[in-house]
PDB file of N, CA and C in Angstrom:
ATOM      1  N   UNK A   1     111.429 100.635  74.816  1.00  0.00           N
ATOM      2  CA  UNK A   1     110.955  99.291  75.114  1.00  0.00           C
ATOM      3  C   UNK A   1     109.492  99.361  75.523  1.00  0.00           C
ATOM      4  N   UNK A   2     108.831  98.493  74.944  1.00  0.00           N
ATOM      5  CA  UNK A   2     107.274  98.463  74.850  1.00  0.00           C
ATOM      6  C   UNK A   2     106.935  97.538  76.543  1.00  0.00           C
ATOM      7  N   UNK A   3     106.218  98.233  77.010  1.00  0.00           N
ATOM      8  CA  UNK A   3     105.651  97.230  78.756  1.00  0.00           C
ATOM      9  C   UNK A   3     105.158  96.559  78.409  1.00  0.00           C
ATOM     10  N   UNK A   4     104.973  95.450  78.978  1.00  0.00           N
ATOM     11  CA  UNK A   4     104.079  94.299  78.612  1.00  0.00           C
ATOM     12  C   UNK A   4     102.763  94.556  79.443  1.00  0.00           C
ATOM     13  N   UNK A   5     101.672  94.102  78.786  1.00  0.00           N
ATOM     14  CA  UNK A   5     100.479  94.214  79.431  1.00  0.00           C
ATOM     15  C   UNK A   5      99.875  93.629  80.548  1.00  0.00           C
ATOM     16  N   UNK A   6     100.215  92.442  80.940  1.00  0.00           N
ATOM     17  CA  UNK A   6     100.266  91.822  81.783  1.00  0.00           C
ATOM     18  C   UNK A   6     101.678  91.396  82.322  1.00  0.00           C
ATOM     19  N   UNK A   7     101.338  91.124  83.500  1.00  0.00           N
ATOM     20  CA  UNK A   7     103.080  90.768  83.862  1.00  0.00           C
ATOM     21  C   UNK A   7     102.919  89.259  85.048  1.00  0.00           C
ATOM     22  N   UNK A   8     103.446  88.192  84.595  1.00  0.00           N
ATOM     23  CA  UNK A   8     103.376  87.083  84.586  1.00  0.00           C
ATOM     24  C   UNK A   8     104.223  86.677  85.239  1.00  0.00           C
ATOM     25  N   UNK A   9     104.604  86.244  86.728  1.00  0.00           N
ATOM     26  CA  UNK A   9     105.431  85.592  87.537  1.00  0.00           C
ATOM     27  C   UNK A   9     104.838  83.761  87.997  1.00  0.00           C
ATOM     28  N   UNK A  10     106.305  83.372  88.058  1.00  0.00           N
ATOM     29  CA  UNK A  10     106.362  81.953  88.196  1.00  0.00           C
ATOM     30  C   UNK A  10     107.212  81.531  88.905  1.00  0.00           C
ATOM     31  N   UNK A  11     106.881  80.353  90.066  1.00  0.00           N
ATOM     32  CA  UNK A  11     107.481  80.295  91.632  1.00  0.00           C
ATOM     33  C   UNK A  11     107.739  78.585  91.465  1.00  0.00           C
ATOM     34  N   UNK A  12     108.338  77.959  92.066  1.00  0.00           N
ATOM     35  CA  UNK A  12     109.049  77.011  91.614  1.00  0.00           C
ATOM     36  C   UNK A  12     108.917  76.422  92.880  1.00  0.00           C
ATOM     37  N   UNK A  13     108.383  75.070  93.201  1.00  0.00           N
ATOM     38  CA  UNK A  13     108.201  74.533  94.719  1.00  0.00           C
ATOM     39  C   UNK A  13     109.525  72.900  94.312  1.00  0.00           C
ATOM     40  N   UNK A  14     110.347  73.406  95.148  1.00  0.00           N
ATOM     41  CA  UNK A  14     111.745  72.945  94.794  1.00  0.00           C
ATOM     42  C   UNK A  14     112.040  71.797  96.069  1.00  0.00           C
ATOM     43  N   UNK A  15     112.018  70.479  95.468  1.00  0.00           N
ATOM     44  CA  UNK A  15     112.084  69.173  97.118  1.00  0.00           C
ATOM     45  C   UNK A  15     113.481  68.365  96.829  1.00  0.00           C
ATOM     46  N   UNK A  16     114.649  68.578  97.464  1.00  0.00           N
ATOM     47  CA  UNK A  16     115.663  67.156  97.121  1.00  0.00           C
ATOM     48  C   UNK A  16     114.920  65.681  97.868  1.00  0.00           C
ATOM     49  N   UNK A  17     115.827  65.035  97.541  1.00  0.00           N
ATOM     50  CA  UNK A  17     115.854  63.843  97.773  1.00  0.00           C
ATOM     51  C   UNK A  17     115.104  62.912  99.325  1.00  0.00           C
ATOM     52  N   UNK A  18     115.749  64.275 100.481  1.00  0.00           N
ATOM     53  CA  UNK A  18     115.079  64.343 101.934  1.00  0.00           C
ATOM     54  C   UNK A  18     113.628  64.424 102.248  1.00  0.00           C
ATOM     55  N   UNK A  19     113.280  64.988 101.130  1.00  0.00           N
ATOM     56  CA  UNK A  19     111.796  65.947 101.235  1.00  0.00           C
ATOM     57  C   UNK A  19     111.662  67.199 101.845  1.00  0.00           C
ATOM     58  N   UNK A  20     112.981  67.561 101.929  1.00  0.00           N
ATOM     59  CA  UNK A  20     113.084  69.407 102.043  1.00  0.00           C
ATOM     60  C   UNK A  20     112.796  69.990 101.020  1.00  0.00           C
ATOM     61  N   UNK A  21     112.201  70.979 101.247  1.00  0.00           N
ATOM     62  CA  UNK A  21     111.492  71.977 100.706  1.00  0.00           C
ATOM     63  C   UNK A  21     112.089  73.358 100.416  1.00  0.00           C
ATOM     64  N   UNK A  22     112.993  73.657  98.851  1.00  0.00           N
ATOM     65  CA  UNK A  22     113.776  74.948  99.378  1.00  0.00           C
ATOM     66  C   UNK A  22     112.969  76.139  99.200  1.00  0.00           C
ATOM     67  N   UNK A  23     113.745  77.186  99.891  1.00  0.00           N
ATOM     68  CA  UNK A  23     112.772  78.412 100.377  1.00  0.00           C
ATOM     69  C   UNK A  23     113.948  79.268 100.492  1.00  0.00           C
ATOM     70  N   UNK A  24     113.639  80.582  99.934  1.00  0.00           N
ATOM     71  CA  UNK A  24     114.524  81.765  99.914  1.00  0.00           C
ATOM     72  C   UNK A  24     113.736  82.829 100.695  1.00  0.00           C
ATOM     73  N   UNK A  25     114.561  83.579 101.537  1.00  0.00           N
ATOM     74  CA  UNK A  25     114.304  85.008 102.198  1.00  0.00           C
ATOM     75  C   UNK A  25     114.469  86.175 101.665  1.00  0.00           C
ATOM     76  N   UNK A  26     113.225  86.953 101.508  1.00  0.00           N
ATOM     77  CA  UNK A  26     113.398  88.050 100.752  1.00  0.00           C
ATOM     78  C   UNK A  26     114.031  89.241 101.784  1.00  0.00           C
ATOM     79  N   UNK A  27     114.575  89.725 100.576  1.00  0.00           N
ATOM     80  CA  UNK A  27     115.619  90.920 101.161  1.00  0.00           C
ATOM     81  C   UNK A  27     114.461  92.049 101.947  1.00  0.00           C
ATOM     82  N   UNK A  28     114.045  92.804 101.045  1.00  0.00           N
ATOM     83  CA  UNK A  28     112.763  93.460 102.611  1.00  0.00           C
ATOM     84  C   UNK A  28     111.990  93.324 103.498  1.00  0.00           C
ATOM     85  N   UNK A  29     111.034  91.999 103.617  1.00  0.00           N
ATOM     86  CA  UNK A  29     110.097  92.224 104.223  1.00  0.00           C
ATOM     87  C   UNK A  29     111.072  90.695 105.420  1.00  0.00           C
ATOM     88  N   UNK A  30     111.818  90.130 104.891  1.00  0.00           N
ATOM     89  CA  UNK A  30     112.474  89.179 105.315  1.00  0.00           C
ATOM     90  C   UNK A  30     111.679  87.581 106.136  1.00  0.00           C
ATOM     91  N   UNK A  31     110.465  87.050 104.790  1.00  0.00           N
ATOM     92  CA  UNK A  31     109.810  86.205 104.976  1.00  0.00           C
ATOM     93  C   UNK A  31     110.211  85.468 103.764  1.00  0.00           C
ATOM     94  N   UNK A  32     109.847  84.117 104.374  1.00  0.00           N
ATOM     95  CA  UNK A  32     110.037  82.774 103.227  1.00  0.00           C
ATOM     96  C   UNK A  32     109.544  82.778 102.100  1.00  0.00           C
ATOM     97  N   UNK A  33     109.896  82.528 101.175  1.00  0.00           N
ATOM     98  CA  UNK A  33     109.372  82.164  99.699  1.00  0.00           C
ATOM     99  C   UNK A  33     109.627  81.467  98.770  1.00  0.00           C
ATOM    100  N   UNK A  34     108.787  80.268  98.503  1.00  0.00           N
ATOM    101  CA  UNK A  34     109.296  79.598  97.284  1.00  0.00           C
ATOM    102  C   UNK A  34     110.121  80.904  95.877  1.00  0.00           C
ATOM    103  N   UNK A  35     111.079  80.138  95.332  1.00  0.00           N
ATOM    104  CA  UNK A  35     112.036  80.943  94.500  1.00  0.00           C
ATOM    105  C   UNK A  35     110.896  80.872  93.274  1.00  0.00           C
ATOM    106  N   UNK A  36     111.402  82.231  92.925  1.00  0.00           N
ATOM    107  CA  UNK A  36     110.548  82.635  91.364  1.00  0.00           C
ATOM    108  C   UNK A  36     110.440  84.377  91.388  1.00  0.00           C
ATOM    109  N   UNK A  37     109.998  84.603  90.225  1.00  0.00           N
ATOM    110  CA  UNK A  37     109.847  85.790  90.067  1.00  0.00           C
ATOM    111  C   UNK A  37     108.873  86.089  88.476  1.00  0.00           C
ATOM    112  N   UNK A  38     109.774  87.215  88.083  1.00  0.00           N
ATOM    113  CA  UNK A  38     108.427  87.881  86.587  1.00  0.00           C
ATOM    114  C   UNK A  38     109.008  87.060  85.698  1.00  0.00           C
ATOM    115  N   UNK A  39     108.619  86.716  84.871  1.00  0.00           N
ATOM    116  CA  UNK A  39     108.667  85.859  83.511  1.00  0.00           C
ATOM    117  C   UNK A  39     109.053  87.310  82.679  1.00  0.00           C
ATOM    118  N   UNK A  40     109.849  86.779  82.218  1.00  0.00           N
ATOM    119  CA  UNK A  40     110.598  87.709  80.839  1.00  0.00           C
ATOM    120  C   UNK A  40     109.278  87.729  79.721  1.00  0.00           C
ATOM    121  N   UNK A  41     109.116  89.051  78.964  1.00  0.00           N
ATOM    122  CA  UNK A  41     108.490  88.631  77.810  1.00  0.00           C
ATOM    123  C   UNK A  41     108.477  87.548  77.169  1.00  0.00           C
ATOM    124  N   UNK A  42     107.985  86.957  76.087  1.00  0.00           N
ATOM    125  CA  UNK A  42     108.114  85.911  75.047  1.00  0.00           C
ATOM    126  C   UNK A  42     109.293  84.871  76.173  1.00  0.00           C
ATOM    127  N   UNK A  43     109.320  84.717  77.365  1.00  0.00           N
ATOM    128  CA  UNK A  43     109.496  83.821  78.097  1.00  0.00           C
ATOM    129  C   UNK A  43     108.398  82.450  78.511  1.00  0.00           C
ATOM    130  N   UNK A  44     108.882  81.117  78.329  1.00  0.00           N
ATOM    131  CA  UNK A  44     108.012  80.140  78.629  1.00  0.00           C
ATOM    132  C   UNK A  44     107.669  80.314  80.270  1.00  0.00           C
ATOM    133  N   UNK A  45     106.706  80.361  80.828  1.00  0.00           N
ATOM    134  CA  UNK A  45     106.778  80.081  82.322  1.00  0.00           C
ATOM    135  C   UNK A  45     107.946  78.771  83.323  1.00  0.00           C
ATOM    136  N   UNK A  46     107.581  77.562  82.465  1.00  0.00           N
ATOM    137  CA  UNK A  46     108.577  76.632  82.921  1.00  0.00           C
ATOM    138  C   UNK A  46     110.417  77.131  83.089  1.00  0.00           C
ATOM    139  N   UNK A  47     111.011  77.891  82.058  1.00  0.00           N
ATOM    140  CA  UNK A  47     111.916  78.612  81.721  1.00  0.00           C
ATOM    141  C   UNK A  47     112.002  79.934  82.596  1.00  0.00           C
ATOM    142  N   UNK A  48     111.093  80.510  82.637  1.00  0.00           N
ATOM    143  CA  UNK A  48     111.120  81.772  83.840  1.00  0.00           C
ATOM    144  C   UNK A  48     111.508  81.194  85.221  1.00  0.00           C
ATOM    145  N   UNK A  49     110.831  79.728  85.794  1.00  0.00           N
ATOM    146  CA  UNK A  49     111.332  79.631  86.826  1.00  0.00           C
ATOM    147  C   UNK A  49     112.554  78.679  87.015  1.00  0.00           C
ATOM    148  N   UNK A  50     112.848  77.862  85.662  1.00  0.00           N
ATOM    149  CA  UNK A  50     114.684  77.584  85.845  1.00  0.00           C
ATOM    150  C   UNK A  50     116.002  78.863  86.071  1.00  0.00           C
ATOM    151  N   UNK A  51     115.008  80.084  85.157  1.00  0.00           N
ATOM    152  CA  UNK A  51     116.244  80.963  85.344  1.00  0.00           C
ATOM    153  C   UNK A  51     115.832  81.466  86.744  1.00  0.00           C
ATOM    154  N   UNK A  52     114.995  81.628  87.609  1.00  0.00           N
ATOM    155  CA  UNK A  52     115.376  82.421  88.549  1.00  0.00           C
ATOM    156  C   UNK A  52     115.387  81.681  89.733  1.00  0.00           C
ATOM    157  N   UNK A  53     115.004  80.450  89.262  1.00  0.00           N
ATOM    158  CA  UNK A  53     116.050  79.551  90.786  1.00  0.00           C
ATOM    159  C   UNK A  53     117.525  79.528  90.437  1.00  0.00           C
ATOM    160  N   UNK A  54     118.090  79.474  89.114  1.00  0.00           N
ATOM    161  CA  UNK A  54     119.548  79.462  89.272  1.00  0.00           C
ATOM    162  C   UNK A  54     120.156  81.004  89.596  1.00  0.00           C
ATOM    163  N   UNK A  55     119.034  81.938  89.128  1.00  0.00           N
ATOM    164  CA  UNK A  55     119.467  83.288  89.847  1.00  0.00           C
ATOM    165  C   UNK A  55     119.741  83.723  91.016  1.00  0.00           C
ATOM    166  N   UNK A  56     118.604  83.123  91.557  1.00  0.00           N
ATOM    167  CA  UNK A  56     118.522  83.001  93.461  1.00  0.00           C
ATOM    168  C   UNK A  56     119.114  82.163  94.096  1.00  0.00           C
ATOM    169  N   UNK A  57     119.240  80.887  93.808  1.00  0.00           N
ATOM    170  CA  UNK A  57     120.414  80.148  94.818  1.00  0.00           C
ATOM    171  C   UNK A  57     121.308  79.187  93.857  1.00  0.00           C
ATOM    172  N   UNK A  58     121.245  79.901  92.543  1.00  0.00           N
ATOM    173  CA  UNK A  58     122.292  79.282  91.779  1.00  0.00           C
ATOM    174  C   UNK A  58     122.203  77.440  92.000  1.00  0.00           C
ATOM    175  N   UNK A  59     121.256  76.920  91.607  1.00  0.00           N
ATOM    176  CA  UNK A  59     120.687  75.495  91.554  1.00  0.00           C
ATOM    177  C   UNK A  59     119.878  75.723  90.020  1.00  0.00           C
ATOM    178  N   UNK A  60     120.818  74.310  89.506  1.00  0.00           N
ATOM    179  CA  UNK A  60     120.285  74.307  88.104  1.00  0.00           C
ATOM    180  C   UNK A  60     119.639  73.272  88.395  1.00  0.00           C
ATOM    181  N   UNK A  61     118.419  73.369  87.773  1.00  0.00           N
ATOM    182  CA  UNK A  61     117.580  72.463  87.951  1.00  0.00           C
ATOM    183  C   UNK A  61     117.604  71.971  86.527  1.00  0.00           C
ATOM    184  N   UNK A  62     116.880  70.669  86.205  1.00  0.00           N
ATOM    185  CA  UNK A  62     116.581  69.933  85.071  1.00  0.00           C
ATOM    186  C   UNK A  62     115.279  69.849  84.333  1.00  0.00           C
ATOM    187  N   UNK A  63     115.683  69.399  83.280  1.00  0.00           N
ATOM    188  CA  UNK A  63     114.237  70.215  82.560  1.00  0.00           C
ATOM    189  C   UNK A  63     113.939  68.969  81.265  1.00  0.00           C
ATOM    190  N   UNK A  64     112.897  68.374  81.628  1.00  0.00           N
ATOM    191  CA  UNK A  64     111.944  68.938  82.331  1.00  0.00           C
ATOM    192  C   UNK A  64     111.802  68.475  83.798  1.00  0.00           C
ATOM    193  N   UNK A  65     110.905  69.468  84.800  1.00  0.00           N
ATOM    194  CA  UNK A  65     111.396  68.895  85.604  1.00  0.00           C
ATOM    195  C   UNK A  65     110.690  68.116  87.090  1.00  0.00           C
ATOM    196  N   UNK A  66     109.615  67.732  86.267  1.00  0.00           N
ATOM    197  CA  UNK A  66     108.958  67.306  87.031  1.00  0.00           C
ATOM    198  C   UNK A  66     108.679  65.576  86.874  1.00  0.00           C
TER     199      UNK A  66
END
């Protein structure tokens, strides 16, 4: 498998209805973070961060989704 040359992450600033703001805790350093992560190759950015908010707190979001 060929590395990609650049490596491209995308973070997702996620508000219901309240105007809460969701936020996930990372497992090491154990500080807040909007959900997101690396974009898959030949991944859209918008798409990188539906899959890894439903990865991280399993919330499907809608698309499009702003």
């Amino acid at each position: 498998m060929q590395m990609p040359v650049h490596i491209v992450a995308a973070g997702g600033f996620v508000e219901n209805t309240k105007g809460e703001i969701l936020l996930v805790k990372t497992r090491r350093e154990g500080h807040w973070v909007f959900p997101g992560g690396q974009v898959e190759v030949g991944e859209n950015p918008i798409d990188g961060v539906i899959r890894e908010v439903k990865e991280e707190v399993e919330l499907t979001l809608k698309y499009p989704i702003w």
